[in-house]
Protein backbone atom coordinates (compact mmCIF):
# COMPACT_ATOMS: atom_id res chain seq x y z
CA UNK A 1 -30.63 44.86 -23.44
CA UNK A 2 -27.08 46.35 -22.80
CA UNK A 3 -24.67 45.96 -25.44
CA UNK A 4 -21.73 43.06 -24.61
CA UNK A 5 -19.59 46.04 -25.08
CA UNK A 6 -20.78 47.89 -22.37
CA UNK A 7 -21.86 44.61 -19.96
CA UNK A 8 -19.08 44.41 -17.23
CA UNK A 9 -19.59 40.72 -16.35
CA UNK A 10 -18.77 39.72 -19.69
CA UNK A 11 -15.57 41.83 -20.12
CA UNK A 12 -14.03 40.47 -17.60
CA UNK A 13 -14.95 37.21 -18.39
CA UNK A 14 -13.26 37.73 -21.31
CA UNK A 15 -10.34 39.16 -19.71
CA UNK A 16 -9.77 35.82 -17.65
CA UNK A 17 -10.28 33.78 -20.16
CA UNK A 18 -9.78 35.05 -23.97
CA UNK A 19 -7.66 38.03 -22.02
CA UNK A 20 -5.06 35.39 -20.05
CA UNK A 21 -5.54 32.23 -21.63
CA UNK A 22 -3.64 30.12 -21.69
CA UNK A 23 -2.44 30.30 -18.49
CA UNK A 24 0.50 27.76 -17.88
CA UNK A 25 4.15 28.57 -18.00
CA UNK A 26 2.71 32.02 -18.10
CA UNK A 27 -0.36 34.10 -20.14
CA UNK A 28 0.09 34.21 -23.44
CA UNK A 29 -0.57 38.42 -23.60
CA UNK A 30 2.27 38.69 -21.44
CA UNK A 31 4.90 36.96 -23.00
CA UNK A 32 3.66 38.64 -26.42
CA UNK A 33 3.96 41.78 -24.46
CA UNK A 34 7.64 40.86 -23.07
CA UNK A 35 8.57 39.72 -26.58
CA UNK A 36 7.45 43.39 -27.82
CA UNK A 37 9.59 45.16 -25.35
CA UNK A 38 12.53 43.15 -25.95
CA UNK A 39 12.83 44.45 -29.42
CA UNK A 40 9.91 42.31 -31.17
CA UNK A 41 12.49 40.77 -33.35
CA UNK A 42 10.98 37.84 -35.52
CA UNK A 43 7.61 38.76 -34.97
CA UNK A 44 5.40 37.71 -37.69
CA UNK A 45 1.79 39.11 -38.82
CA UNK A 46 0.23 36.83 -36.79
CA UNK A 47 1.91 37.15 -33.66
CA UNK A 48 0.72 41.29 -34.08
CA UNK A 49 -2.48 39.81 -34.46
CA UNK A 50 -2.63 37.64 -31.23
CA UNK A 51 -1.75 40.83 -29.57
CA UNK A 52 -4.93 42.55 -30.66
CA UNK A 53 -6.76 39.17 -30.11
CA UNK A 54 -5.47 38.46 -27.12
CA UNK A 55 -5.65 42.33 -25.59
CA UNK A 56 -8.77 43.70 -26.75
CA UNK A 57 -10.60 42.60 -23.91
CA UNK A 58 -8.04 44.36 -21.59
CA UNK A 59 -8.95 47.66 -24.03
CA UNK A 60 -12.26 47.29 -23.37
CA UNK A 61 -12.13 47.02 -19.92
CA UNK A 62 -10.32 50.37 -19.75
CA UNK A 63 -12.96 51.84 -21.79
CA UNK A 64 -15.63 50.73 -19.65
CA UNK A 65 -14.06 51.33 -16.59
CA UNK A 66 -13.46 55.09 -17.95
CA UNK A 67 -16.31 55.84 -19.41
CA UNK A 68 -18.16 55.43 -15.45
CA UNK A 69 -15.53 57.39 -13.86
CA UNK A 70 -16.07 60.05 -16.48
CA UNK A 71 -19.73 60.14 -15.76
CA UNK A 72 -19.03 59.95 -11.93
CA UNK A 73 -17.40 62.99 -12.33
CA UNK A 74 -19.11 65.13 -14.79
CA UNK A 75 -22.89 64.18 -13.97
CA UNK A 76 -24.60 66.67 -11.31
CA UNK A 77 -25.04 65.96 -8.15
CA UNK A 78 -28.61 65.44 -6.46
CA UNK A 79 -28.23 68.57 -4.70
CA UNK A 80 -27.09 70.58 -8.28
CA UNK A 81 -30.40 69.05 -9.96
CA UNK A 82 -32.35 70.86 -7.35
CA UNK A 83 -31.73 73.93 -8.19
């Protein structure tokens, strides 16, 4: 069974849901993230917090998605195993 870190249907899941959610005026990561780069003034402990919360499925996703292009590029080739 592969791990639900490694299982690419259910990182993205959680990217549209846990990732964006909620969605209306505007995702909730993003206006933490705008609120960061504006200086992050008033920010409690738990508004850090909903940052992790909210972007660890993003992190994960990047993982993922490097980890295969790593091994896309460093695993031998059909011909190489031939040899």
């Amino acid at each position: 069974m592969k791990s639900l870190y490694n299982n690419w249907r259910i990182i993205i899941l959680a990217c549209l849901t846990l990732g964006m959610a909620p969605f209306f005026p505007e995702p909730h990561l993003w206006g933490k993230l705008k609120w960061v780069a504006g200086g992050a003034s008033g920010m409690a402990p738990k508004d850090w917090f909903d940052i992790v919360l909210h972007g660890l499925p993003f992190v994960l996703l990047i993982r993922i998605a490097s980890i295969k292009i790593c091994l896309l590029y460093t695993s031998p080739s059909p011909r190489d195993r031939q040899k």
